[in-house]
C-alpha atoms as a PDB file:
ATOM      1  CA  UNK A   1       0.000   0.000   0.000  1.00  0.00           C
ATOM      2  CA  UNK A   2       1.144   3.584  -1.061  1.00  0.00           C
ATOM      3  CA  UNK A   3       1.145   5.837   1.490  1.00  0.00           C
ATOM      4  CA  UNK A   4       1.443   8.944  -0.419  1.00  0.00           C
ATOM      5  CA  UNK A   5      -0.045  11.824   1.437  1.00  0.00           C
ATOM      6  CA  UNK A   6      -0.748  15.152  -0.367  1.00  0.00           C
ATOM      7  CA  UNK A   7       1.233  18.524   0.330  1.00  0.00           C
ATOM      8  CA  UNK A   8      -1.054  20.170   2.488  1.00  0.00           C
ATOM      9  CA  UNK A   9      -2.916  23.271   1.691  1.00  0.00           C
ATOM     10  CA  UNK A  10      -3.709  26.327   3.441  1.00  0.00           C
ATOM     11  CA  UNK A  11      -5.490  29.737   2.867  1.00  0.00           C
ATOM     12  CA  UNK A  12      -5.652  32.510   4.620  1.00  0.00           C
ATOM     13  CA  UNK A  13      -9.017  34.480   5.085  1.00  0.00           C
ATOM     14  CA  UNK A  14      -9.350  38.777   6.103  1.00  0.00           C
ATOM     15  CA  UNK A  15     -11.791  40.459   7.151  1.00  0.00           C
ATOM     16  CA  UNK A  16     -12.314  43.928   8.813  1.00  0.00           C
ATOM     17  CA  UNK A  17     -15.490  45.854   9.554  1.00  0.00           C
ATOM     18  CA  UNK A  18     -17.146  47.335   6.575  1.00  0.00           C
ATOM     19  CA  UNK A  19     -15.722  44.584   4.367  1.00  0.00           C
ATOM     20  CA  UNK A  20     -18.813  43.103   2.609  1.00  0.00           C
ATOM     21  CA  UNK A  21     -17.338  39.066   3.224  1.00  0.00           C
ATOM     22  CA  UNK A  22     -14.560  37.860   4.162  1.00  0.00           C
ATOM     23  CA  UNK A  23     -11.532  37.793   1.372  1.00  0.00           C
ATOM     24  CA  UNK A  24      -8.969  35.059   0.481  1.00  0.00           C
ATOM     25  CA  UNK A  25      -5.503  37.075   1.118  1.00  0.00           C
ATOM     26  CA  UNK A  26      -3.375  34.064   0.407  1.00  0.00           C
ATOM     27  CA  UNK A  27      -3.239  30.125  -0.535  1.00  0.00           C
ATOM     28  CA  UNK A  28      -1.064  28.088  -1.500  1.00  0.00           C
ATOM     29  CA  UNK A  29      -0.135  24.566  -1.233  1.00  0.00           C
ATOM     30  CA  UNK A  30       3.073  22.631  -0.201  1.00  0.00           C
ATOM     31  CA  UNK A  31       6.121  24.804   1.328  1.00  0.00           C
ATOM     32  CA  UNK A  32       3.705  27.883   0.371  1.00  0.00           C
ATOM     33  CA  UNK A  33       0.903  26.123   2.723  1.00  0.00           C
ATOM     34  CA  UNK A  34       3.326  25.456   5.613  1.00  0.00           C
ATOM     35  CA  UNK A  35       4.315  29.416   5.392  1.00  0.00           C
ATOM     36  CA  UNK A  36       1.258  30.124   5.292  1.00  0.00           C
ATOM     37  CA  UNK A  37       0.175  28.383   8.958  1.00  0.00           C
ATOM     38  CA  UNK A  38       3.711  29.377  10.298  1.00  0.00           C
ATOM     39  CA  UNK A  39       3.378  32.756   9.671  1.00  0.00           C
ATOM     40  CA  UNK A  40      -0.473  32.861  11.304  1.00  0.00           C
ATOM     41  CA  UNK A  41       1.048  30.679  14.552  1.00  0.00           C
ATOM     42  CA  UNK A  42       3.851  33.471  14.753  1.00  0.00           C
ATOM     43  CA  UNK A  43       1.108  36.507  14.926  1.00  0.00           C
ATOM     44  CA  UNK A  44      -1.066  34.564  17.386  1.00  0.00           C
ATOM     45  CA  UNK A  45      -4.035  33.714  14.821  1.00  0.00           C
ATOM     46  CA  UNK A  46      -5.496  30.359  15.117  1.00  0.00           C
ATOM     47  CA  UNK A  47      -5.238  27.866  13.042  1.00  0.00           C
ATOM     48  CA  UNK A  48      -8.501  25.822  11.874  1.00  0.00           C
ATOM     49  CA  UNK A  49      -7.703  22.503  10.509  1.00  0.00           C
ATOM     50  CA  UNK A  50     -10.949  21.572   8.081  1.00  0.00           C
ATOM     51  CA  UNK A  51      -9.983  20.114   4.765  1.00  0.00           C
ATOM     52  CA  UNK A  52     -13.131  20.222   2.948  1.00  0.00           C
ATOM     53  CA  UNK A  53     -13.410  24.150   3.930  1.00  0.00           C
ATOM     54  CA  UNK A  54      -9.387  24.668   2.290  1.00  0.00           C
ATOM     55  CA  UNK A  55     -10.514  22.854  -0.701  1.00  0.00           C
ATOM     56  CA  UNK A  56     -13.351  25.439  -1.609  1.00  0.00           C
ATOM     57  CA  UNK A  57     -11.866  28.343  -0.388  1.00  0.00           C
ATOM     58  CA  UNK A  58      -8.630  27.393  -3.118  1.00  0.00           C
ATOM     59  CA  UNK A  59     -10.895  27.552  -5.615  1.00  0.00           C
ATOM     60  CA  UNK A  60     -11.258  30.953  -4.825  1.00  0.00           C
ATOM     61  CA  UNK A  61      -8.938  33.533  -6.704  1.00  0.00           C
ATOM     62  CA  UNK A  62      -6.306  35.923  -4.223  1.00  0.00           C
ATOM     63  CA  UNK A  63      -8.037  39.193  -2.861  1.00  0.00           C
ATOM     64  CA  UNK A  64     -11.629  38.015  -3.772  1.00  0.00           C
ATOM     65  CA  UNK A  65     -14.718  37.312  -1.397  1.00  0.00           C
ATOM     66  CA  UNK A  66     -15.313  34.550  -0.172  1.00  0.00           C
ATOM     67  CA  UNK A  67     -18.733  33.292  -2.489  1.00  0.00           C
ATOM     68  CA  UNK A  68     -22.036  33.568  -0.637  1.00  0.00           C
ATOM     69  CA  UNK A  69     -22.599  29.747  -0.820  1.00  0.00           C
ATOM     70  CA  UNK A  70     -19.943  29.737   1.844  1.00  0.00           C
ATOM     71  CA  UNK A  71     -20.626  32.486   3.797  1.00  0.00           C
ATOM     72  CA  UNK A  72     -22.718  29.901   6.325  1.00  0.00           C
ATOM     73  CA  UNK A  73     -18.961  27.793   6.531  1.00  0.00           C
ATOM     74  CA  UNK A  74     -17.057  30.896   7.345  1.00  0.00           C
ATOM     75  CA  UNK A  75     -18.826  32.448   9.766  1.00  0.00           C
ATOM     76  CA  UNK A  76     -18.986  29.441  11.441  1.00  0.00           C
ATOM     77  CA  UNK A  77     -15.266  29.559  11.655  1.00  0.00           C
ATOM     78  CA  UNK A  78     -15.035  32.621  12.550  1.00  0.00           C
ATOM     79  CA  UNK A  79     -17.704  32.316  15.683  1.00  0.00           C
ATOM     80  CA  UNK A  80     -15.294  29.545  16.321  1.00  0.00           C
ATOM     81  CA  UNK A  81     -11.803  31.975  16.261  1.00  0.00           C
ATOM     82  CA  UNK A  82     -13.445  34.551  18.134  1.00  0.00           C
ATOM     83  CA  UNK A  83     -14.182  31.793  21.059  1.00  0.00           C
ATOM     84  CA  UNK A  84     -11.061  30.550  21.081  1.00  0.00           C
ATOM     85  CA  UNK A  85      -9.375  33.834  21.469  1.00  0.00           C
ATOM     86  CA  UNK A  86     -11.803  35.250  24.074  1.00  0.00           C
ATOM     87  CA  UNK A  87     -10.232  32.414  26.132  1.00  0.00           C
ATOM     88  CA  UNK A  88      -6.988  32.921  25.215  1.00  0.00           C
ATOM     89  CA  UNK A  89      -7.732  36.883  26.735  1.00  0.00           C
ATOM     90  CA  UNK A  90      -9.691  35.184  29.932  1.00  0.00           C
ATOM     91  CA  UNK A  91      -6.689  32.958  30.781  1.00  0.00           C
ATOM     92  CA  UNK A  92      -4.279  35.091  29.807  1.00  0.00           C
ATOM     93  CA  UNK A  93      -2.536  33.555  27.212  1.00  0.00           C
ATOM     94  CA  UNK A  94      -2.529  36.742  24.556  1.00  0.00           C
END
């Protein structure tokens, strides 16, 4: 049995208040990928593991909004990063 495993894939998501959806601000796969999470650990963002979610969101080009079909995805992600950093700011850990 092969046991090949793919590079891994990562994209990076921005949004700030007036912003009509989130944007893709970069993606990438392999070395590119593994910048990509390194980078976001190094500035304190979480990092969401959901492969399905990555593979859409590639599809999407650089510095466009995330389509409407997955707005539902994405903002469950984000209720998700903004949990996990108010506890991060209750224990202290920021």
């Amino acid at each position: 049995m092969d046991n090949f495993k793919p590079p891994p894939s990562a994209v990076a998501l921005a949004y700030q208040t007036g912003d009509s959806a989130p944007r893709v601000v970069a993606k990438g796969r392999g070395m590119i990928a593994e910048q990509i999470i390194e980078r976001a650990k190094e500035h304190g963002v979480a990092v969401h593991e959901s492969k399905e979610l990555v593979a859409l969101l590639m599809q999407v080009e650089l510095d466009d909004d995330i389509p409407p079909a997955l707005y539902r995805a994405v903002a469950e992600l984000l209720a998700w990063l903004y949990r996990v950093e108010a506890a991060q700011q209750r224990d202290g850990n920021v």
